[in-house]
C-alpha atoms as a PDB file:
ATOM      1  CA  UNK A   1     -62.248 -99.803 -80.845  1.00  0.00           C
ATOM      2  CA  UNK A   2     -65.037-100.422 -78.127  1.00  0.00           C
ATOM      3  CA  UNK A   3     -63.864 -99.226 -74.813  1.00  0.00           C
ATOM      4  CA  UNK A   4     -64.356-102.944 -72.983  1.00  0.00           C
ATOM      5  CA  UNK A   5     -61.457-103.901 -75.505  1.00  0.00           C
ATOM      6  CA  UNK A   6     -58.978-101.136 -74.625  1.00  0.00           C
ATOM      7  CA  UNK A   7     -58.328-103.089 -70.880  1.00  0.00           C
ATOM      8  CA  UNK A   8     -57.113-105.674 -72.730  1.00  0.00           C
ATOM      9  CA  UNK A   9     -54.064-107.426 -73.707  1.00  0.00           C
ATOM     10  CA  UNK A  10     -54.579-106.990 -77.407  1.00  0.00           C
ATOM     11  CA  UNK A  11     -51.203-108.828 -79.110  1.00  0.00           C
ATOM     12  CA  UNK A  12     -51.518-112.686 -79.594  1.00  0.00           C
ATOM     13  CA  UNK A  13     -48.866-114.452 -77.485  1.00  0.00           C
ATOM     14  CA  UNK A  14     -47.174-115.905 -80.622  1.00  0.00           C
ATOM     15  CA  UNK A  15     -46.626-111.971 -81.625  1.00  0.00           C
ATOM     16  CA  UNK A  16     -45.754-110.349 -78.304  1.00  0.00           C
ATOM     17  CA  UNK A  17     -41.815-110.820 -79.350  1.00  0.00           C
ATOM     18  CA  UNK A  18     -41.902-108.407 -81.850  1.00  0.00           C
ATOM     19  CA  UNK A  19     -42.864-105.942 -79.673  1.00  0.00           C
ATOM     20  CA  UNK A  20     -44.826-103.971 -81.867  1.00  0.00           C
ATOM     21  CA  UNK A  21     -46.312-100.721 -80.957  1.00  0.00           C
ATOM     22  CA  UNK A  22     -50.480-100.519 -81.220  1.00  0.00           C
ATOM     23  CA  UNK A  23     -52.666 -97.949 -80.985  1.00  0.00           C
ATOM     24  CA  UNK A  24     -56.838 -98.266 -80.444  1.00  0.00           C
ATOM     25  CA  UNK A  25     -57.931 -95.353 -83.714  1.00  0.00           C
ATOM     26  CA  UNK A  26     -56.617 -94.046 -86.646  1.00  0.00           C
ATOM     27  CA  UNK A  27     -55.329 -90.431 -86.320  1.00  0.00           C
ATOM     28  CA  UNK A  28     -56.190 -89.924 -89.859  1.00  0.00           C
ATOM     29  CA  UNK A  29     -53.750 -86.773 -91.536  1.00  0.00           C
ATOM     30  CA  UNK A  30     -51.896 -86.317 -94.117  1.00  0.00           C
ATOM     31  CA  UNK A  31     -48.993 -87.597 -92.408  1.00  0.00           C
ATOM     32  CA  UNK A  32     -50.527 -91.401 -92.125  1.00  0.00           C
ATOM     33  CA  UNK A  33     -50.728 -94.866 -93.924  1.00  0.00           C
ATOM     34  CA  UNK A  34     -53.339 -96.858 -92.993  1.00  0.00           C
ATOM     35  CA  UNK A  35     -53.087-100.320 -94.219  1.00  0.00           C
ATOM     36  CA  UNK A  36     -55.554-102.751 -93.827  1.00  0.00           C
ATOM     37  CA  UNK A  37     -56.497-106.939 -95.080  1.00  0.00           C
ATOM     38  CA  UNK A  38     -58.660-107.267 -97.817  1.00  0.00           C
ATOM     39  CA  UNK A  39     -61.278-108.807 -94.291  1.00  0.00           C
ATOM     40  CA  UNK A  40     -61.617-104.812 -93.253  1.00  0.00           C
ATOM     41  CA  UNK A  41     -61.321-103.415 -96.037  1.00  0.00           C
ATOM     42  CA  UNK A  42     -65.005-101.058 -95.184  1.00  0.00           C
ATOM     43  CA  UNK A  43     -62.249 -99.576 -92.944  1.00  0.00           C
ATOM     44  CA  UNK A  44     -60.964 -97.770 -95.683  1.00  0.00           C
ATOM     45  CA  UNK A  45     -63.186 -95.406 -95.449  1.00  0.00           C
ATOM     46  CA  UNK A  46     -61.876 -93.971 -92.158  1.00  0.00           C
ATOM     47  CA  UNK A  47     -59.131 -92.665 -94.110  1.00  0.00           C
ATOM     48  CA  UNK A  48     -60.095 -89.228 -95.614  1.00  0.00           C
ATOM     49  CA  UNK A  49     -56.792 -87.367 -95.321  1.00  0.00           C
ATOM     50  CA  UNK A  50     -53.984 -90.326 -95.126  1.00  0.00           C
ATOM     51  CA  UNK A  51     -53.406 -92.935 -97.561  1.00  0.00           C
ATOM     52  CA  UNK A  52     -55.483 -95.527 -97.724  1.00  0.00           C
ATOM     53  CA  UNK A  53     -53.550 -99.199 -98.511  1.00  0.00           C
ATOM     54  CA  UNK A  54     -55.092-102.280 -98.893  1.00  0.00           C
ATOM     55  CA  UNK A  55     -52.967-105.353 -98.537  1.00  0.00           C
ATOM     56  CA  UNK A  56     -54.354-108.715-100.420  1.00  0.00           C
ATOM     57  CA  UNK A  57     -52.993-111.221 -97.815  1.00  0.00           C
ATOM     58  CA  UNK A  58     -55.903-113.556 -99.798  1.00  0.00           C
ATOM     59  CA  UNK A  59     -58.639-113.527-102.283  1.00  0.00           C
ATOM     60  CA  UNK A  60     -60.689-116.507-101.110  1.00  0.00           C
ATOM     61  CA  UNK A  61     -61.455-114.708 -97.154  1.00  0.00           C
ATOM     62  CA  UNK A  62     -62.021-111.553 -99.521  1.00  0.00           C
ATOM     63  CA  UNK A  63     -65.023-113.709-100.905  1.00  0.00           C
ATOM     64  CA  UNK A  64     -65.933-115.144 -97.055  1.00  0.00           C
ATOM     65  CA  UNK A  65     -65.700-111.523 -95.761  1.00  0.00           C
ATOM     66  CA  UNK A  66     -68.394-110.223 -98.128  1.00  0.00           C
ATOM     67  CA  UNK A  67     -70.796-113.290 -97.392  1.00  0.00           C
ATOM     68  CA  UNK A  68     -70.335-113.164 -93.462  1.00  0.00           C
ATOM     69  CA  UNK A  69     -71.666-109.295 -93.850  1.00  0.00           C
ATOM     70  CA  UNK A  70     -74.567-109.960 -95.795  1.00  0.00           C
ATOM     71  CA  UNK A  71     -72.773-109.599 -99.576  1.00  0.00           C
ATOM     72  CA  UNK A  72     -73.043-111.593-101.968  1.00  0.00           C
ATOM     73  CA  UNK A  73     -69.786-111.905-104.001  1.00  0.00           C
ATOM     74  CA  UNK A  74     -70.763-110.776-107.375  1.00  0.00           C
ATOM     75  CA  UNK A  75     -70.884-107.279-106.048  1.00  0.00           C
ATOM     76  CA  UNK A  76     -67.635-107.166-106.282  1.00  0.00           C
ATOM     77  CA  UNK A  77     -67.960-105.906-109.816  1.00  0.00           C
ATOM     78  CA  UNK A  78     -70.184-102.881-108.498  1.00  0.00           C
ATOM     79  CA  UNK A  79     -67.197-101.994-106.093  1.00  0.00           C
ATOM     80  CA  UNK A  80     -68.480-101.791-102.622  1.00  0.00           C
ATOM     81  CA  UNK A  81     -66.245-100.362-100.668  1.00  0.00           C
ATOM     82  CA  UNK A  82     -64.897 -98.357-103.412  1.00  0.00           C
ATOM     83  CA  UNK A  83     -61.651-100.378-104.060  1.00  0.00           C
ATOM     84  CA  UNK A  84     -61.078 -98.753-107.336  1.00  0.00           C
ATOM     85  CA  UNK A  85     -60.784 -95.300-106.428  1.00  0.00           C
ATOM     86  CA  UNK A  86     -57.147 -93.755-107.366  1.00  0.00           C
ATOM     87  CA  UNK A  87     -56.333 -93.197-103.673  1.00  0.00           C
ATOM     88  CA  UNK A  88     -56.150 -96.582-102.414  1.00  0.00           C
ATOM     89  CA  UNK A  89     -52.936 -98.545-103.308  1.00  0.00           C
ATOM     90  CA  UNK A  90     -53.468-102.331-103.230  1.00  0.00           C
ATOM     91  CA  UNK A  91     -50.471-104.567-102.022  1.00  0.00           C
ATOM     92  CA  UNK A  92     -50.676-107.782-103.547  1.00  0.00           C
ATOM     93  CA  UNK A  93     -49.357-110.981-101.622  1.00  0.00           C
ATOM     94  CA  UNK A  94     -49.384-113.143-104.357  1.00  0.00           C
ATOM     95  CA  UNK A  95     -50.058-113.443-108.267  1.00  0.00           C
ATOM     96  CA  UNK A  96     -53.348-115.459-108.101  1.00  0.00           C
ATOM     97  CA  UNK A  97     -54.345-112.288-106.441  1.00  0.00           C
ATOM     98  CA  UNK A  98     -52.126-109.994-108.604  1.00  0.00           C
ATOM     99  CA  UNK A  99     -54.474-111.340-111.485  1.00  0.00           C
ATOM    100  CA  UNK A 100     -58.103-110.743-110.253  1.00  0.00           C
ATOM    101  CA  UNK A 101     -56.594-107.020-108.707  1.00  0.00           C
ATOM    102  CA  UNK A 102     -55.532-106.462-112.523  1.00  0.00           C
ATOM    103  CA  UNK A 103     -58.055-107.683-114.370  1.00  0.00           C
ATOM    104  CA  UNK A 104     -61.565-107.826-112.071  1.00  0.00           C
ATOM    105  CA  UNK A 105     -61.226-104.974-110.222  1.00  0.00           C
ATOM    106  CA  UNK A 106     -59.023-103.326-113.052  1.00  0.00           C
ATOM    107  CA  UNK A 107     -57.015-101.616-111.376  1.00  0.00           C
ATOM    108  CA  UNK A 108     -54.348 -99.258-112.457  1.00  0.00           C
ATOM    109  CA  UNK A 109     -50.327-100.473-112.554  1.00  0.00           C
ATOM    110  CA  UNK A 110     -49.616 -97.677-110.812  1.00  0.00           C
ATOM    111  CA  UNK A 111     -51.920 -98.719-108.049  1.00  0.00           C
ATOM    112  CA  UNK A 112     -50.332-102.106-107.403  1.00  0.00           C
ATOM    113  CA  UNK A 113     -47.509-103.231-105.485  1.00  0.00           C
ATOM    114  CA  UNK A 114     -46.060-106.855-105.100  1.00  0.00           C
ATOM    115  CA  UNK A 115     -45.070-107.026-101.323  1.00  0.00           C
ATOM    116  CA  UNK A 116     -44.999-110.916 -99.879  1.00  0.00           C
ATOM    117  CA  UNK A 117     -44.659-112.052 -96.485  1.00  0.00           C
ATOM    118  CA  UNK A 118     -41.717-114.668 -95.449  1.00  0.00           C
ATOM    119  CA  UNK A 119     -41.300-117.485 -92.606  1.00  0.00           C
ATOM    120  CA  UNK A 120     -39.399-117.157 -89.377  1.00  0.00           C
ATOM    121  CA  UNK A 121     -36.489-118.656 -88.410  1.00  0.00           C
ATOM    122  CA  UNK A 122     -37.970-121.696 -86.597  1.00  0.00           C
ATOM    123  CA  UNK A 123     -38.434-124.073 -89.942  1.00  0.00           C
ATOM    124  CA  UNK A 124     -35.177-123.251 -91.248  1.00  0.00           C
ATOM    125  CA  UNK A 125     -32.984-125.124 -88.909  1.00  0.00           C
ATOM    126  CA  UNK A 126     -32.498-128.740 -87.577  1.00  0.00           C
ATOM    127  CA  UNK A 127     -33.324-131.037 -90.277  1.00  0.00           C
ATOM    128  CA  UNK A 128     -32.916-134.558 -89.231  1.00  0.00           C
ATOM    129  CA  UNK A 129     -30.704-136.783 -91.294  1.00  0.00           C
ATOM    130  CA  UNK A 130     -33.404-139.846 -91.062  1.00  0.00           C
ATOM    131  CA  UNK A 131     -36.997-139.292 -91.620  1.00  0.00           C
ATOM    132  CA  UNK A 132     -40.097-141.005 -90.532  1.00  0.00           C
ATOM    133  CA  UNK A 133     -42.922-142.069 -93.436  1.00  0.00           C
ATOM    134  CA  UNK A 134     -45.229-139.170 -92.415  1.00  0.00           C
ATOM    135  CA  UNK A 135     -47.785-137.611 -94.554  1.00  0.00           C
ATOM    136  CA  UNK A 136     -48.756-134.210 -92.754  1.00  0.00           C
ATOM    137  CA  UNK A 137     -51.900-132.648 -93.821  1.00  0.00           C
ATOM    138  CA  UNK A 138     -54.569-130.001 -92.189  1.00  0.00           C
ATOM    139  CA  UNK A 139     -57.686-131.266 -91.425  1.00  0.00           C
ATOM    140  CA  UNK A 140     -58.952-127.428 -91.535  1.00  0.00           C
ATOM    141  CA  UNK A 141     -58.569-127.499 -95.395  1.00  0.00           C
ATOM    142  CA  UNK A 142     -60.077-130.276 -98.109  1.00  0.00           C
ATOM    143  CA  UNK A 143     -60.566-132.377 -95.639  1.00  0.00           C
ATOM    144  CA  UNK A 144     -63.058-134.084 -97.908  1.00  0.00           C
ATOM    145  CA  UNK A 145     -60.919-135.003-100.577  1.00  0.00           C
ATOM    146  CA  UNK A 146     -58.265-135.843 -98.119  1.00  0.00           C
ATOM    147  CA  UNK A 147     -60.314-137.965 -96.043  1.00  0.00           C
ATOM    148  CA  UNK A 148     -60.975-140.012 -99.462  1.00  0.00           C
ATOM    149  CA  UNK A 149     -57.260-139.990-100.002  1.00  0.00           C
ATOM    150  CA  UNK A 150     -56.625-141.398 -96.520  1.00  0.00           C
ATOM    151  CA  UNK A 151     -60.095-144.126 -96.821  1.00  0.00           C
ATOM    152  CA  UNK A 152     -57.897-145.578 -99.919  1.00  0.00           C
ATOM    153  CA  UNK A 153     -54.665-145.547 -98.428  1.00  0.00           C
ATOM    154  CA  UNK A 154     -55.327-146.487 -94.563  1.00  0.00           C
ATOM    155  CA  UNK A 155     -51.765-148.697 -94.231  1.00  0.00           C
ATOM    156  CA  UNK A 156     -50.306-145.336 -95.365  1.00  0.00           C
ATOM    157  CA  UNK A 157     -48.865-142.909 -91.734  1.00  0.00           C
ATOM    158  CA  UNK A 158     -51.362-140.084 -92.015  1.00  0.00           C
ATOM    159  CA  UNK A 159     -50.893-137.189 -89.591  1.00  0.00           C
ATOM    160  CA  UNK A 160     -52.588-134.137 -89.330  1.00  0.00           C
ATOM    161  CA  UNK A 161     -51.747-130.797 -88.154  1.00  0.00           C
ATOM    162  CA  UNK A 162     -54.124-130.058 -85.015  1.00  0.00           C
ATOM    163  CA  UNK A 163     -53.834-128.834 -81.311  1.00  0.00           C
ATOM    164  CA  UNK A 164     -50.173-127.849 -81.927  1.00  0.00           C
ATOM    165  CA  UNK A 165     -47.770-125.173 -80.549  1.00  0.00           C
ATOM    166  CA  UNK A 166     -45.949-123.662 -83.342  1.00  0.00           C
ATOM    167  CA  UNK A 167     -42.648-125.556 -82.145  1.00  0.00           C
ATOM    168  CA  UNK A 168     -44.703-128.413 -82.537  1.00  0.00           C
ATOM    169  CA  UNK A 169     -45.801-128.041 -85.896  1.00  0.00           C
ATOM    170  CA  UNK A 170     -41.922-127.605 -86.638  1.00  0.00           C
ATOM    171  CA  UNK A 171     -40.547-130.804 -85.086  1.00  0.00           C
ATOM    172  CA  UNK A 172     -43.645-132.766 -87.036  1.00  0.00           C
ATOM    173  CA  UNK A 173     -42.418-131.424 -90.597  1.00  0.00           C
ATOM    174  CA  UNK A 174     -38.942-131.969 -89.987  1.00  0.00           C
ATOM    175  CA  UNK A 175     -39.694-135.820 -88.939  1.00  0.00           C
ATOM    176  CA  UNK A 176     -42.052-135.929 -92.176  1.00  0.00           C
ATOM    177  CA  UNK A 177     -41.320-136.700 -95.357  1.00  0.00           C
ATOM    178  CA  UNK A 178     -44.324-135.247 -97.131  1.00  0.00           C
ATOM    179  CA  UNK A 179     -46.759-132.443 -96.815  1.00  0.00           C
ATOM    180  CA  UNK A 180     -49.939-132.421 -98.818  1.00  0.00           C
ATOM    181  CA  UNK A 181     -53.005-129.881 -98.767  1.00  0.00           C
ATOM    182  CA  UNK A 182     -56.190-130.318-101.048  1.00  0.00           C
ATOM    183  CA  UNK A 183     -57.648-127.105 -99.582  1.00  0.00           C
ATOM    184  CA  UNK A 184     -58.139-124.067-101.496  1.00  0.00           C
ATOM    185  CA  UNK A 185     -55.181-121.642-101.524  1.00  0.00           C
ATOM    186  CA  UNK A 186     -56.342-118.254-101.046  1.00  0.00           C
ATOM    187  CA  UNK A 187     -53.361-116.490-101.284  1.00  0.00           C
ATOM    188  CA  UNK A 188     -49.778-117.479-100.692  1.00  0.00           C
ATOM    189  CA  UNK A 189     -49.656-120.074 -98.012  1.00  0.00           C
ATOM    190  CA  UNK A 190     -47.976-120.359 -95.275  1.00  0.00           C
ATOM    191  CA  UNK A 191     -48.060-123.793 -94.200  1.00  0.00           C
ATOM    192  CA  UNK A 192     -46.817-125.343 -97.873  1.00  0.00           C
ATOM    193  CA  UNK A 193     -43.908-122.938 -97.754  1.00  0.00           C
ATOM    194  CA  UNK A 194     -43.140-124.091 -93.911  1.00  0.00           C
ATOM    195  CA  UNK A 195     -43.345-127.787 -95.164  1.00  0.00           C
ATOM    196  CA  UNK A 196     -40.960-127.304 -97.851  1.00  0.00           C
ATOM    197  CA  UNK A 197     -38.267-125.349 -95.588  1.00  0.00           C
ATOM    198  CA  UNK A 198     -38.778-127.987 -93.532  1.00  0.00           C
ATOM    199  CA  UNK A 199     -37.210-130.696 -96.143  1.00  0.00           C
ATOM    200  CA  UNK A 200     -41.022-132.379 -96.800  1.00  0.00           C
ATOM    201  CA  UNK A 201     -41.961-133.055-100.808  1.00  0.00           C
ATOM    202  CA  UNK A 202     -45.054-131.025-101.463  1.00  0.00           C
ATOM    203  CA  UNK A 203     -47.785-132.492-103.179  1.00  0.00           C
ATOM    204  CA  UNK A 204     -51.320-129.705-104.199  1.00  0.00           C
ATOM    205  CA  UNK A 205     -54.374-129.518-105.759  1.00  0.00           C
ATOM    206  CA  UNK A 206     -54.227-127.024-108.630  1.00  0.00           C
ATOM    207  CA  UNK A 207     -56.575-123.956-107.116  1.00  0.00           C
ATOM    208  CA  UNK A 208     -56.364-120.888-106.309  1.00  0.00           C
ATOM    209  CA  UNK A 209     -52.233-119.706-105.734  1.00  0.00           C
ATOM    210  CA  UNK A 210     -51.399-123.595-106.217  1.00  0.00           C
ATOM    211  CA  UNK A 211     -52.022-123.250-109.788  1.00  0.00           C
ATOM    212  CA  UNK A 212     -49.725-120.180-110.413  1.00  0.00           C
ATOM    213  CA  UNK A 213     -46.007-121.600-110.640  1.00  0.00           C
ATOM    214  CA  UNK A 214     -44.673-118.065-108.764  1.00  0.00           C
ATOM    215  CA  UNK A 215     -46.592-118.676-106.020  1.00  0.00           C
ATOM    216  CA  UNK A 216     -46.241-122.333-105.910  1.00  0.00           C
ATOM    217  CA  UNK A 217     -43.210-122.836-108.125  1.00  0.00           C
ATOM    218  CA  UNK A 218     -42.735-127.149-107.410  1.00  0.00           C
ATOM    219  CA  UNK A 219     -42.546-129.049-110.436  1.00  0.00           C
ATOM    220  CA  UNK A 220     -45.875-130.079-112.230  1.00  0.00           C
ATOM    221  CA  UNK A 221     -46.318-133.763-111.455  1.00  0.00           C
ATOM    222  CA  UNK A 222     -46.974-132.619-107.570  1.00  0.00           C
ATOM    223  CA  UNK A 223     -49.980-130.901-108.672  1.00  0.00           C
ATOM    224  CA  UNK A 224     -52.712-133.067-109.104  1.00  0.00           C
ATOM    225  CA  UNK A 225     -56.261-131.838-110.779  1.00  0.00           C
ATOM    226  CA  UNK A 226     -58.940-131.952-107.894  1.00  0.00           C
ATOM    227  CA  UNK A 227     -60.702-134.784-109.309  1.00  0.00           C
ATOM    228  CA  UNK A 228     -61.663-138.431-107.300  1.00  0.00           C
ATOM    229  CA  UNK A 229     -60.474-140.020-111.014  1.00  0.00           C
ATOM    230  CA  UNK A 230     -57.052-138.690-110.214  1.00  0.00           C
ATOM    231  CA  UNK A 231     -56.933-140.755-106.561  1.00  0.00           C
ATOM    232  CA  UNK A 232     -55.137-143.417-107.500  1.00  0.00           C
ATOM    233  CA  UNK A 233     -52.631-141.449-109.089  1.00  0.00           C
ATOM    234  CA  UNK A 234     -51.870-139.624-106.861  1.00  0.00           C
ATOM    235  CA  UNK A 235     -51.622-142.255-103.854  1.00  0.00           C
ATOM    236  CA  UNK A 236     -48.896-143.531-106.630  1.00  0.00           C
ATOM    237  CA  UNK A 237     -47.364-140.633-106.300  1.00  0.00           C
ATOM    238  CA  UNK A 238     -47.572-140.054-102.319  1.00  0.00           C
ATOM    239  CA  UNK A 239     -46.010-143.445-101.898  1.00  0.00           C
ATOM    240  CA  UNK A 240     -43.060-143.359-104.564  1.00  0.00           C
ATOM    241  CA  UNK A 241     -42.401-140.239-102.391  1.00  0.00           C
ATOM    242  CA  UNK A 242     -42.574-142.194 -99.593  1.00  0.00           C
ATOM    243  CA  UNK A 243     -40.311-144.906-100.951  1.00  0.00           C
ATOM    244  CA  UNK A 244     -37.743-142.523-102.586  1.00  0.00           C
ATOM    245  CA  UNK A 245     -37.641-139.573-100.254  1.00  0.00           C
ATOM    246  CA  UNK A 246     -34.224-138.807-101.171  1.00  0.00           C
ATOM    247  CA  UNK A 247     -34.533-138.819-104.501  1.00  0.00           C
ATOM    248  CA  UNK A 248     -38.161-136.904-104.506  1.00  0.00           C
ATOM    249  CA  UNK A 249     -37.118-134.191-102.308  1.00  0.00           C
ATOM    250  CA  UNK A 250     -34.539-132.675-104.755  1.00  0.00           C
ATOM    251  CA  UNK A 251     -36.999-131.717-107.231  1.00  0.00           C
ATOM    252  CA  UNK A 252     -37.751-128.757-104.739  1.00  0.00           C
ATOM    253  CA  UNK A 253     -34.966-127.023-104.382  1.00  0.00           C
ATOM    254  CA  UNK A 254     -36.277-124.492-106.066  1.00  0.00           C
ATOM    255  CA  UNK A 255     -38.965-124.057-103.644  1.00  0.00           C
ATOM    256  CA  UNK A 256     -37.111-123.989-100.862  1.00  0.00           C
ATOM    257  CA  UNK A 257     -34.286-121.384-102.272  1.00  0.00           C
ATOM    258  CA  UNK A 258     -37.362-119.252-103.425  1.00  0.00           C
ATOM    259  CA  UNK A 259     -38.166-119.035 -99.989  1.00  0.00           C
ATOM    260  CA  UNK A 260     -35.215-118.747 -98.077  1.00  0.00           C
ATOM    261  CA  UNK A 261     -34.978-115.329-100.265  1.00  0.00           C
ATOM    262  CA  UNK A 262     -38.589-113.986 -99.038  1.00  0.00           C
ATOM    263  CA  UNK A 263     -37.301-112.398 -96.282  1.00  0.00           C
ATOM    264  CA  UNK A 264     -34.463-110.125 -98.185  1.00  0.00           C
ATOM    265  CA  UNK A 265     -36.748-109.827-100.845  1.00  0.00           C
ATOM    266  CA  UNK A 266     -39.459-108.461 -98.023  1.00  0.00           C
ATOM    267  CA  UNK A 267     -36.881-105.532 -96.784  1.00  0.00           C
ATOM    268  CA  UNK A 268     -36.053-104.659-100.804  1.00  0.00           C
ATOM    269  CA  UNK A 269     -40.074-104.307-101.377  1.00  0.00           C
ATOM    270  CA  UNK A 270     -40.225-101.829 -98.170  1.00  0.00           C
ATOM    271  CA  UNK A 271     -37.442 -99.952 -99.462  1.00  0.00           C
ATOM    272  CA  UNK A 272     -38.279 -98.849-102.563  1.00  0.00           C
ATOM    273  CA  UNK A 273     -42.174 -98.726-102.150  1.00  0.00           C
ATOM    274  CA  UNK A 274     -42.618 -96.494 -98.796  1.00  0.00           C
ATOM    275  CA  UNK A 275     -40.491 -94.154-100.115  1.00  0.00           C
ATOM    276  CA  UNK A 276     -42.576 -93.812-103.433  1.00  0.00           C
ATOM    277  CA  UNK A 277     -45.975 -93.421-101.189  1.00  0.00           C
ATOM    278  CA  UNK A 278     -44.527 -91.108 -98.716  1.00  0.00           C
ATOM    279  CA  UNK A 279     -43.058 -88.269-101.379  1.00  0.00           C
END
């Protein structure tokens, strides 16, 4: 880490109350894990001694990574930074990425480990009773299909997610009744899952993680092909969910119980595999 960096407060406020430690290299032994996102993964390299883990939090930045340093993406297949060597371990967030770790890269079983994130506490409490017609989106995904969505549905109550405090965010998908997101789904998202703890119906495209039913596991008619044939379809859909919240937002339970389990399924993932790498 540069030296004008070191002065600095380096934890993101939203972070600081985790109060975890930080350090500015990698003492690289024996003794070590270094574990890095698929958007450093060059800094693999450093790790000579320790073992080197890479942890697929997303395939799609993979892709932006390698074009924002000069790569283009179809030298993946030549192996750049020398992801299949039998030293590095590769964590996999999701099964959309589980599948191109397996069957691009080929990489060994053995190699891979399934270890997800979950939510904090914040969306899981304090759903209202009575909820107002909102359709929450994020303008900093699809926004191009969504804005054609919106253009044929302007008496529809459209509100995006922008210039908001996480407790914000919270309060707005609690009051909604419906979360939608067009965007590409690089790995497993965080703002669909959010939504659905929240009590909002979930409608998606049907890329990336959306169109694996483990990663994205609501029922099929809330998954919509990203095609402008299918608008009016799915505007019928958005506003029978609209109409009949109630009856709509039982069809993800399923959803919402898969997620309420990330967390305990997070701790059961550290137990058994840190014990396996550090034998």
């Amino acid at each position: 880490v540069p030296e004008e960096y070191q002065d600095r407060d380096v934890v993101h406020p939203n972070y600081k109350k985790y109060n975890a430690p930080y350090v500015f290299s990698y003492p690289d032994s024996e003794n070590h894990l270094l574990i890095v996102p698929e958007t450093v993964c060059d800094i693999l390299g450093e790790c000579q001694k320790g073992q080197p883990i890479l942890w697929w939090l997303s395939l799609d930045n993979y892709f932006k990574y390698l074009n924002r340093i000069g790569l283009n993406p179809d030298v993946v297949g030549n192996d750049p930074f020398h992801l299949r060597n039998s030293r590095v371990i590769h964590f996999v967030q999701c099964y959309y990425v589980k599948d191109f770790v397996e069957q691009q890269l080929q990489i060994p079983t053995e190699q891979i480990f399934y270890l997800s994130d979950y939510l904090n506490s914040q969306f899981k409490n304090n759903v209202p009773i009575l909820r107002e017609d909102y359709i929450v989106y994020n303008p900093k995904k699809g926004m191009e299909f969504t804005q054609k969505l919106i253009d044929a549905a302007p008496d529809l109550h459209w509100v995006p997610i922008q210039n908001m405090t996480p407790e914000q965010v919270s309060r707005v998908l609690h009051a909604a009744k419906l979360y939608i997101d067009f965007g590409p789904h690089p790995g497993k998202d965080r703002l669909p899952r959010e939504a659905a703890l929240s009590g909002c119906c979930i409608v998606t495209n049907r890329q990336g993680s959306a169109n694996y039913a483990e990663d994205v596991p609501i029922p099929d008619n809330y998954k919509f092909d990203h095609e402008q044939d299918r608008i009016p379809e799915i505007l019928s859909t958005i506003r029978d969910i609209v109409t009949h919240y109630e009856t709509h937002v039982k069809n993800f339970g399923r959803y919402r119980l898969r997620i309420q389990k990330e967390e305990r399924e997070f701790d059961s993932c550290i137990k058994k595999i840190f014990p396996q790498l550090c034998q």
